[in-house]
C-alpha atoms as a PDB file:
ATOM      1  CA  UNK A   1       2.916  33.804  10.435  1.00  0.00           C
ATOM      2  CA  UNK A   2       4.854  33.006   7.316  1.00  0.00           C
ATOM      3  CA  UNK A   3       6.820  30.417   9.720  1.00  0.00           C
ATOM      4  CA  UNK A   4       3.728  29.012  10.541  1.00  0.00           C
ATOM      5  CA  UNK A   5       2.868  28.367   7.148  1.00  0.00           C
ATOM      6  CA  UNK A   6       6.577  27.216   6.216  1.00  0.00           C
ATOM      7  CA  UNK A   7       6.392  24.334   9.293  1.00  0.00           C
ATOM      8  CA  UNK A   8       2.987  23.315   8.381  1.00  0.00           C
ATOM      9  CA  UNK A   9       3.807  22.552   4.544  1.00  0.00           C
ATOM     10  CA  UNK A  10       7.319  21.086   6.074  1.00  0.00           C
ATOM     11  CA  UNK A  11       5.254  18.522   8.244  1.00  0.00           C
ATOM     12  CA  UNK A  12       2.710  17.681   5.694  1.00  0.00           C
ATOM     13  CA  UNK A  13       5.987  16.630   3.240  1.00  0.00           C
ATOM     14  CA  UNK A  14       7.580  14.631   6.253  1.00  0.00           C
ATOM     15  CA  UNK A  15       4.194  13.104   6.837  1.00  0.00           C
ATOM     16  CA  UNK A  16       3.904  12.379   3.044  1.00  0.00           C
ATOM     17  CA  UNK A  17       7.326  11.108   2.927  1.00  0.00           C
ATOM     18  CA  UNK A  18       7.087   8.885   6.123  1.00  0.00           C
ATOM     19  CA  UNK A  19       3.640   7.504   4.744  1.00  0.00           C
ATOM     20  CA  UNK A  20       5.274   6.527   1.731  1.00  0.00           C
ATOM     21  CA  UNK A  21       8.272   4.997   2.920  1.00  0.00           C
ATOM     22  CA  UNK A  22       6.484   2.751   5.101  1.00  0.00           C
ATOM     23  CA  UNK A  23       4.185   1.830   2.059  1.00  0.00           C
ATOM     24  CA  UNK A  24       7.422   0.762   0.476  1.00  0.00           C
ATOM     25  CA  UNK A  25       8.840  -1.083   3.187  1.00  0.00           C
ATOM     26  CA  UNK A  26       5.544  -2.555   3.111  1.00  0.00           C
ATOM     27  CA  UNK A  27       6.480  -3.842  -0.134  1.00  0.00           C
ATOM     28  CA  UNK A  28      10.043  -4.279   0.140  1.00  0.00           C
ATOM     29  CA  UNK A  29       9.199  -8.039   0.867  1.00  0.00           C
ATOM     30  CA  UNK A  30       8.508 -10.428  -2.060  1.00  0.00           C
ATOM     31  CA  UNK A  31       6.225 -12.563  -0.558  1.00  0.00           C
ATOM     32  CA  UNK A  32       4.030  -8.685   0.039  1.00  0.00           C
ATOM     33  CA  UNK A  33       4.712  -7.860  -3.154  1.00  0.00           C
ATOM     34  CA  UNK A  34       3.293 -11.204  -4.183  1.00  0.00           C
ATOM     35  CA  UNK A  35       0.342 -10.755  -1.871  1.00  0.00           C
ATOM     36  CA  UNK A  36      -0.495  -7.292  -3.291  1.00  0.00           C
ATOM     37  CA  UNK A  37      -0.375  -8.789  -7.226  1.00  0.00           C
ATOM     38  CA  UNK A  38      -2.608 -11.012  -6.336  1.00  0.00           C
ATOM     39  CA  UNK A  39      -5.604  -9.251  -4.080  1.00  0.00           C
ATOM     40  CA  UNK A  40      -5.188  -6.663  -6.930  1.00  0.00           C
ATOM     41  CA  UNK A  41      -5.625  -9.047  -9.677  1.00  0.00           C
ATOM     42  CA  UNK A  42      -8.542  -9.640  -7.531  1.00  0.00           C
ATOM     43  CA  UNK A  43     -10.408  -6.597  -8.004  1.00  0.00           C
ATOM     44  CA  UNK A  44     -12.947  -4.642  -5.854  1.00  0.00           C
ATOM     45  CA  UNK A  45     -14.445  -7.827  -5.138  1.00  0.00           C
ATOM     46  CA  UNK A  46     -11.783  -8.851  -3.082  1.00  0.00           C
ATOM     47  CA  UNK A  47      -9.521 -12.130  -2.712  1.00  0.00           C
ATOM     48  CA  UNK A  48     -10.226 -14.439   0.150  1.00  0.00           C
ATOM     49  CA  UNK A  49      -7.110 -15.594   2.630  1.00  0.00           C
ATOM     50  CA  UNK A  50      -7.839 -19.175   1.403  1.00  0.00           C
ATOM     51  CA  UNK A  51      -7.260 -18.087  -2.372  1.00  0.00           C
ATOM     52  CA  UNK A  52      -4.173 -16.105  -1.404  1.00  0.00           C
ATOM     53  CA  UNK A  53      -2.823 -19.252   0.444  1.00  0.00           C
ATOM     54  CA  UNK A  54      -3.231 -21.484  -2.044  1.00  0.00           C
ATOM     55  CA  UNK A  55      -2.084 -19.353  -4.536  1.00  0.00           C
ATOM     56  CA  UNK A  56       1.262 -18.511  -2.989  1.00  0.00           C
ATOM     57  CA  UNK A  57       1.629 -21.364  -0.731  1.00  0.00           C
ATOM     58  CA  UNK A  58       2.908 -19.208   2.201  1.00  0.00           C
ATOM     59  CA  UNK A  59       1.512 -21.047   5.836  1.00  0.00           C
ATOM     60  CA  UNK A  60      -1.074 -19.244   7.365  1.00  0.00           C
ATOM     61  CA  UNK A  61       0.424 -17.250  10.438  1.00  0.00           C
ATOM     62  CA  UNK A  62       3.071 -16.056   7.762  1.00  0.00           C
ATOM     63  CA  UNK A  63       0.196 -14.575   5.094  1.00  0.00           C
ATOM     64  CA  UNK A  64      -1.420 -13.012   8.141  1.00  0.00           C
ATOM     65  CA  UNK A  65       1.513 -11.550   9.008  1.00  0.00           C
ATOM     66  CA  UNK A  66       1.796 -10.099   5.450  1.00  0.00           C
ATOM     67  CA  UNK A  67      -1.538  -9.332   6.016  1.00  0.00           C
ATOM     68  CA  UNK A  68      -1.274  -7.218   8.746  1.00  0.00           C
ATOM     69  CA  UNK A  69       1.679  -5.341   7.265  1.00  0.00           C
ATOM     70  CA  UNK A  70       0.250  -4.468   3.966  1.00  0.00           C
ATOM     71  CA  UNK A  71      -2.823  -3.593   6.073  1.00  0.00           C
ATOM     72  CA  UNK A  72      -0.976  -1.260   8.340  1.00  0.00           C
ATOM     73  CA  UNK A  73       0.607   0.516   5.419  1.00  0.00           C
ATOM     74  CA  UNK A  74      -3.350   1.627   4.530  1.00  0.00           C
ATOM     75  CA  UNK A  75      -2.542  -0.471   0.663  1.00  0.00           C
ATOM     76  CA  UNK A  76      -4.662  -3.261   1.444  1.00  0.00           C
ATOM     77  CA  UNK A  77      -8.148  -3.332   3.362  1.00  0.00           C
ATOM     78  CA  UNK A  78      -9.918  -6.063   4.997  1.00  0.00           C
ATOM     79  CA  UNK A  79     -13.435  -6.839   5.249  1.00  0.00           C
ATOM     80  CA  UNK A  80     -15.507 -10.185   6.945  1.00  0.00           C
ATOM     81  CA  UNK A  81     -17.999 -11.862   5.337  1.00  0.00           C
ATOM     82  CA  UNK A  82     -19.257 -14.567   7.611  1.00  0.00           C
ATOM     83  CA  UNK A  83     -16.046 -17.044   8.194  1.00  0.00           C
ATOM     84  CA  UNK A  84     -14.333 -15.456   4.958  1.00  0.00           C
ATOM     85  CA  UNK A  85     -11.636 -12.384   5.066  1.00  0.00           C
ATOM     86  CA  UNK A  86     -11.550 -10.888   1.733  1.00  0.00           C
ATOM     87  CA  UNK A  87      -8.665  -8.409   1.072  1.00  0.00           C
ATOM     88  CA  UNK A  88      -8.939  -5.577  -1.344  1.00  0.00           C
ATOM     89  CA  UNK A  89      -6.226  -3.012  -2.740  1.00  0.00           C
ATOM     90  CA  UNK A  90      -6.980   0.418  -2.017  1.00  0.00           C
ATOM     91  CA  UNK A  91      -6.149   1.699  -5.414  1.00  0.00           C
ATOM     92  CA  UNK A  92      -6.397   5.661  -4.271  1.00  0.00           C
ATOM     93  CA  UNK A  93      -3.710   4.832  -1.623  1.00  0.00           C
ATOM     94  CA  UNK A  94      -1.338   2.994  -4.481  1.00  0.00           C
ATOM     95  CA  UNK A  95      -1.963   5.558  -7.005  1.00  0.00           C
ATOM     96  CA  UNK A  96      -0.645   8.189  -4.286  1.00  0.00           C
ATOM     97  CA  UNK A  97       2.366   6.280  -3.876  1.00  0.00           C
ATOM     98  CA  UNK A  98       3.192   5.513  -7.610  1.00  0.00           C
ATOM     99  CA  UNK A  99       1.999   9.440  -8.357  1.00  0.00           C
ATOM    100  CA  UNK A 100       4.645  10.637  -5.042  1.00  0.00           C
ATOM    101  CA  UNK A 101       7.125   8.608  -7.052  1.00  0.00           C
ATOM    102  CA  UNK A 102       6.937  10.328 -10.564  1.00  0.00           C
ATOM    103  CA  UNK A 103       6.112  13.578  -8.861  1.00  0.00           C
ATOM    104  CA  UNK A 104       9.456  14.821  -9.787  1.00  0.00           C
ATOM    105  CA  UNK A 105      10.338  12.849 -12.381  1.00  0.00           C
ATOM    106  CA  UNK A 106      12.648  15.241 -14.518  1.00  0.00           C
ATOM    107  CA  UNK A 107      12.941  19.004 -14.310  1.00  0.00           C
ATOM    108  CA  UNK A 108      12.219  18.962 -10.546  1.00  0.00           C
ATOM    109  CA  UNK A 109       8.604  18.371 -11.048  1.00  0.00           C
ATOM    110  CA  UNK A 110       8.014  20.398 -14.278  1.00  0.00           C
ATOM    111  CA  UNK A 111       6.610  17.047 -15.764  1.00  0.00           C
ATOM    112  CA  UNK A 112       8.405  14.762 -18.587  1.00  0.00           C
ATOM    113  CA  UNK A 113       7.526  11.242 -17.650  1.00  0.00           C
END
């Protein structure tokens, strides 16, 4: 049984960890990076694919295929609104990944940051 529990806690951390580093390869591109500033700058009411274009002047396949990779990652949602995609951050998701960052920050965990 105490296996059990052992693997269990062992695959939630891989999960964790593998959910994470995707986030961050999510990231790991600037023109994503410069995607996610912006629909978070946005706010809950969301930034339109027209607004991010203009903005960052990236042609449209290429900010849909941001899109879709920032989407994937579960940082970004998407939601239609007749002919209009707005994007929004999903702030619980990027607080989990900044908080899995400074999780251990000093002392193993113990807290100093």
């Amino acid at each position: 049984m105490t296996h059990r529990i052992y693997e269990s806690r062992y695959i939630d951390v891989t999960s964790k960890v593998e959910r994470h580093a995707e986030q961050l390869g999510a990231l790991g591109h600037p023109a994503r990076l410069g995607i996610l500033r912006h629909i978070v700058q946005g706010g809950p009411e969301g930034t339109t694919t027209s607004e991010l274009q203009t903005k960052l002047e990236i042609p449209w396949t290429t900010l849909n295929h941001h899109l879709d990779r920032l989407v994937a990652s579960g940082l970004v949602s998407t939601r239609r609104d007749g002919k209009f995609a707005f994007h929004t951050a999903d702030y619980a998701a990027l607080r989990a990944l900044t908080d899995f960052l400074w999780e251990d920050c000093c002392k193993r965990g113990k807290g100093c940051c």
